[in-house]
Protein backbone atom coordinates (compact mmCIF):
# COMPACT_ATOMS: atom_id res chain seq x y z
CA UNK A 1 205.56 183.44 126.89
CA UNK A 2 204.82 183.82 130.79
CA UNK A 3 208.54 183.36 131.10
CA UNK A 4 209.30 185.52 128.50
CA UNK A 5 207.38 188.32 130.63
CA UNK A 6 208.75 187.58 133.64
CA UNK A 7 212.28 188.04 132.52
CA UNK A 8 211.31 191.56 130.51
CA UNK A 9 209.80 192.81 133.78
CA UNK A 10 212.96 191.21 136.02
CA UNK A 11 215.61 192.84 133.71
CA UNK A 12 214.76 196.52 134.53
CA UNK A 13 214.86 196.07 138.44
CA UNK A 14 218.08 193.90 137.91
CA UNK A 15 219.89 196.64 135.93
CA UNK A 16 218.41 199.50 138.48
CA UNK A 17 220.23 197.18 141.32
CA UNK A 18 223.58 197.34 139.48
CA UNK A 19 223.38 201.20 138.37
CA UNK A 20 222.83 201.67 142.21
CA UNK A 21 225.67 199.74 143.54
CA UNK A 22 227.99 201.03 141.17
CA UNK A 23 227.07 204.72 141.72
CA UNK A 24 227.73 203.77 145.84
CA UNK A 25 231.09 202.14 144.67
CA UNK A 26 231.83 205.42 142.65
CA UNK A 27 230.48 207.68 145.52
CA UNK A 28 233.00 205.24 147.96
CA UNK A 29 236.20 205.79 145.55
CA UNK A 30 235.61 209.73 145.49
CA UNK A 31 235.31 210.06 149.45
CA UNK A 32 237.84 208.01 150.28
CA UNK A 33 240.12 208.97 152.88
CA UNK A 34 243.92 209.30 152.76
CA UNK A 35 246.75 208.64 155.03
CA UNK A 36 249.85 209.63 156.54
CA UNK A 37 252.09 210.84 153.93
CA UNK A 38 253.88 207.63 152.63
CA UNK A 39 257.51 207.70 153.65
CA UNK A 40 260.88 206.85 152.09
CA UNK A 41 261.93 203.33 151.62
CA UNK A 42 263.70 201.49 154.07
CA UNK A 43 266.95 201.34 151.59
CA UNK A 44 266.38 205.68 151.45
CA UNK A 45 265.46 206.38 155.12
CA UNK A 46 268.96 203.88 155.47
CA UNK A 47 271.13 206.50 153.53
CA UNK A 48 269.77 209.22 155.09
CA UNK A 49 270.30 208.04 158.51
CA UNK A 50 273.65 207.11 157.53
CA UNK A 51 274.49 210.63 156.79
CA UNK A 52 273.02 211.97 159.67
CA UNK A 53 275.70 212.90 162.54
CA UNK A 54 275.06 210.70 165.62
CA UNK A 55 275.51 214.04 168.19
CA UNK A 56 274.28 214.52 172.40
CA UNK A 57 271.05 216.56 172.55
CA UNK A 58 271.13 220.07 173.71
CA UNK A 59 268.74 223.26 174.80
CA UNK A 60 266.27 220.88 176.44
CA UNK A 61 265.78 223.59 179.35
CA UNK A 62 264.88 226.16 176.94
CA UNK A 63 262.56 224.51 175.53
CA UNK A 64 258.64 226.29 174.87
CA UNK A 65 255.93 224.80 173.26
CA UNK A 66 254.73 228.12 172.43
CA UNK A 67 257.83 228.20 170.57
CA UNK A 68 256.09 226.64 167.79
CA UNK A 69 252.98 227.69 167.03
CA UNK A 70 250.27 225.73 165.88
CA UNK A 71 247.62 225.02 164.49
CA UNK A 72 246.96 227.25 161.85
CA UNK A 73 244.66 227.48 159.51
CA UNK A 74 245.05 225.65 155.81
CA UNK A 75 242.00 226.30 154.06
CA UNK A 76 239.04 228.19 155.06
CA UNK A 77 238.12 227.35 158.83
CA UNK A 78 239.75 224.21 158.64
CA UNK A 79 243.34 224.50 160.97
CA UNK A 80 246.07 221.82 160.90
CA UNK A 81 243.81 219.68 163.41
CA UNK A 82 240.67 219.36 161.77
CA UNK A 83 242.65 218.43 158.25
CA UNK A 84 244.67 215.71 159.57
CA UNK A 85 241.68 214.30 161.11
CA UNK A 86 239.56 214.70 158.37
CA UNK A 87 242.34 213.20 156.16
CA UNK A 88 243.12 210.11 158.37
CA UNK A 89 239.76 209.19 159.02
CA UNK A 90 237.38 207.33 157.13
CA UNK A 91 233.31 208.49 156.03
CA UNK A 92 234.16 212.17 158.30
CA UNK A 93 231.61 214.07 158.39
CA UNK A 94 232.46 217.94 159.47
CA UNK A 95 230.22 220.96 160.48
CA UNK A 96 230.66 224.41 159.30
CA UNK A 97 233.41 225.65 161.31
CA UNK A 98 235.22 221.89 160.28
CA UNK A 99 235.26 220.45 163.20
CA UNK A 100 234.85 216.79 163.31
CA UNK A 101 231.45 215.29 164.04
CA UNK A 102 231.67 212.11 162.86
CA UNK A 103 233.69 209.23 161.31
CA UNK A 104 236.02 206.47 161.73
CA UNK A 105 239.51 206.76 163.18
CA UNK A 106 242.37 204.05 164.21
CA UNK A 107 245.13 204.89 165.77
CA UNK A 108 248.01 202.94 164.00
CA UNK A 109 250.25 203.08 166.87
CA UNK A 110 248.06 200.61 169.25
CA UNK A 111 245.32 199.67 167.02
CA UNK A 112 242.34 201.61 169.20
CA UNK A 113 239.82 203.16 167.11
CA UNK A 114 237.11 205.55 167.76
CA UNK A 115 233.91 207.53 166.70
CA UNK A 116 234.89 210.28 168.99
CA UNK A 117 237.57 212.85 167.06
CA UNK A 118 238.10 214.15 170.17
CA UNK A 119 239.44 211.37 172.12
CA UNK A 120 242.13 211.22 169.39
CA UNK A 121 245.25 213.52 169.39
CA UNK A 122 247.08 214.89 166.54
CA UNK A 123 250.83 213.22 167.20
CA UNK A 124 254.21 215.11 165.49
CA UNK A 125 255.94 212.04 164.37
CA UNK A 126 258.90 213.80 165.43
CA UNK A 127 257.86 215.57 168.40
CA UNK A 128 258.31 219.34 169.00
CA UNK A 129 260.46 218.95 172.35
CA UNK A 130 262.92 216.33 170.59
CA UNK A 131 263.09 218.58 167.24
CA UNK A 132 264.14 221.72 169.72
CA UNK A 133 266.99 219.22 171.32
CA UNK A 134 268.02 218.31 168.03
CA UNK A 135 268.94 221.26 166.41
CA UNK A 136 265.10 223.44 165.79
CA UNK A 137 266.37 226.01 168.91
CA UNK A 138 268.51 227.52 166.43
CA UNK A 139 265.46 227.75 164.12
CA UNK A 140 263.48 231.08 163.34
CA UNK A 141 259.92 230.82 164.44
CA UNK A 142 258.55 231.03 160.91
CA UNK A 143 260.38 227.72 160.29
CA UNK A 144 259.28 226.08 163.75
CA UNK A 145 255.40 227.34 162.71
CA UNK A 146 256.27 225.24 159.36
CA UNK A 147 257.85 222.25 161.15
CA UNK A 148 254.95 222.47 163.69
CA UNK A 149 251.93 222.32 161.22
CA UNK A 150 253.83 220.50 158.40
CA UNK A 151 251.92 218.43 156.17
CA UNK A 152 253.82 217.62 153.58
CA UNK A 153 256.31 215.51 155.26
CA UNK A 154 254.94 212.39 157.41
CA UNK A 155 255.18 214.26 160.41
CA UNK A 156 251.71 214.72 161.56
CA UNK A 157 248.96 211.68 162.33
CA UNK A 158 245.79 211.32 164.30
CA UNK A 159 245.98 208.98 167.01
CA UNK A 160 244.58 207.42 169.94
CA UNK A 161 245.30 209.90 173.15
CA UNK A 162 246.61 207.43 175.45
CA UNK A 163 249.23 206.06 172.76
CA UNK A 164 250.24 209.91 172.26
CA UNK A 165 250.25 210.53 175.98
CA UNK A 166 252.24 207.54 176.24
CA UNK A 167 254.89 208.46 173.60
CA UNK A 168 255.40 211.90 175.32
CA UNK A 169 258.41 213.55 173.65
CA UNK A 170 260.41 210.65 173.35
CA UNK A 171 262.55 209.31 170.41
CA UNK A 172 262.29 206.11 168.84
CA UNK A 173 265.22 204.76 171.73
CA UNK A 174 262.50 205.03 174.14
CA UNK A 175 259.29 204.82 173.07
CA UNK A 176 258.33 202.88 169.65
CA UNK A 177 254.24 202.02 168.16
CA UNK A 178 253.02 198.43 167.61
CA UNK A 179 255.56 196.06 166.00
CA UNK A 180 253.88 195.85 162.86
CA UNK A 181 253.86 200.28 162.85
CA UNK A 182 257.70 199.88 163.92
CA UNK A 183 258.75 200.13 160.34
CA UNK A 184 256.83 202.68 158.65
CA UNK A 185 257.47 204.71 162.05
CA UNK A 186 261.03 204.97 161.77
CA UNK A 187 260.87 205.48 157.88
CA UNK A 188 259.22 208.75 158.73
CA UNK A 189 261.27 209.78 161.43
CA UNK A 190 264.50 209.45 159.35
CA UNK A 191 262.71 211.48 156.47
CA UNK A 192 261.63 214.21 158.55
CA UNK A 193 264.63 214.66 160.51
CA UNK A 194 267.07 214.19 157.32
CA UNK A 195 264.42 217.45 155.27
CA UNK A 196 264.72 219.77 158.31
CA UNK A 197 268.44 218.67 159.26
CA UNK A 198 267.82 217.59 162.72
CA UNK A 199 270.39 215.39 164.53
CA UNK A 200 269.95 212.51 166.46
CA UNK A 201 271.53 210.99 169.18
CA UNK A 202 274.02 207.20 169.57
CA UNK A 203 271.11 205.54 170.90
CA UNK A 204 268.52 206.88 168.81
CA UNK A 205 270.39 206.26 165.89
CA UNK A 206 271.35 202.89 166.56
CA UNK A 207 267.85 201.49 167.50
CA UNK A 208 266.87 203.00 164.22
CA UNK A 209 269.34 201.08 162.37
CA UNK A 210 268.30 198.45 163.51
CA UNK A 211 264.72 198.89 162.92
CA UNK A 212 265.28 199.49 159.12
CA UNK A 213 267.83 197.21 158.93
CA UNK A 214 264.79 194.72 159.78
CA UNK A 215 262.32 196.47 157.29
């Protein structure tokens, strides 16, 4: 009977445990954070950089980063910043004009990682300079506004400010993420340049050939 008692009084703390953890798992799934856009596959990014014409930049000394303006706002006080940090980080917490005050960020481009949104920059994938080179001079500024702040596509991703810094305007010829990023990286490229009709250039192309080729 004693044991009998025990287990009658054990039974309601045990359940009590397990309604608790499974309220934090629930609480877990619903806040979770998601990522960069997923890109094509390697065998889609492949056809579309197949079709894409392998032609010499030009317009580089026109270039303005005014040209495309950004950020904007998406929903309420939250601009094109705050939402890709918010959406790339994990357990963000934000204050009432959505700015960032804390979380959990790594930058998939050199592994760093960070409490601190502000040491972390918002990359374009495709950067604004190498879009205007490729074809986005000839662009309206409505569409360079919706290249600039497009989130969509996987074209915009919070990462550490040195690997951004780093990465300048460079294309994937010159300046590629951590081996295992290399993949996903040029799968977004492709995808972003093939939706706005950018070209690229003989060596761009052919070092992203080879990357996918390798995917």
């Amino acid at each position: 009977m004693p044991a009998i008692r025990t287990l009658h009084r054990a039974l309601p703390a045990a359940l009590g445990a397990l309604l608790l953890a499974l309220t934090a798992l629930l609480a877990g799934a619903g806040s979770a954070q998601a990522a960069l856009p997923t890109p094509v596959s390697a065998a889609t990014a492949r056809s579309y950089l197949a079709s894409l014409p392998a032609t010499a930049e030009s317009h580089d000394d026109t270039y303005d980063r005014t040209l495309f303006p950004h950020w904007i706002t998406i929903s309420g006080t939250c601009n094109t910043r705050e939402t890709v940090l918010k959406r790339d980080g994990s357990g963000v917490v934000t204050d009432s004009a959505c700015a960032s005050v804390s979380g959990n960020w790594t930058s998939v481009y050199d592994n760093v990682t960070t409490t601190n949104a502000s040491s972390f920059d918002i990359d374009h994938l495709v950067p604004l300079a190498e879009a205007w080179r490729s074809g986005a001079w000839a662009w309206t500024t409505d569409q360079r506004k919706a290249f600039a702040n497009d989130l969509t596509r996987p074209q915009l991703i919070a990462v550490s400010a040195s690997s951004n810094r780093s990465k300048g305007d460079q294309d994937p010829a010159h300046w590629l993420p951590q081996t295992s990023y290399r993949c996903t990286y040029a799968r977004a490229w492709v995808q972003v340049k093939y939706f706005y009709g950018l070209t690229v250039d003989s060596a761009e192309k052919s070092t992203l050939t080879s990357i996918l080729n390798g995917c």
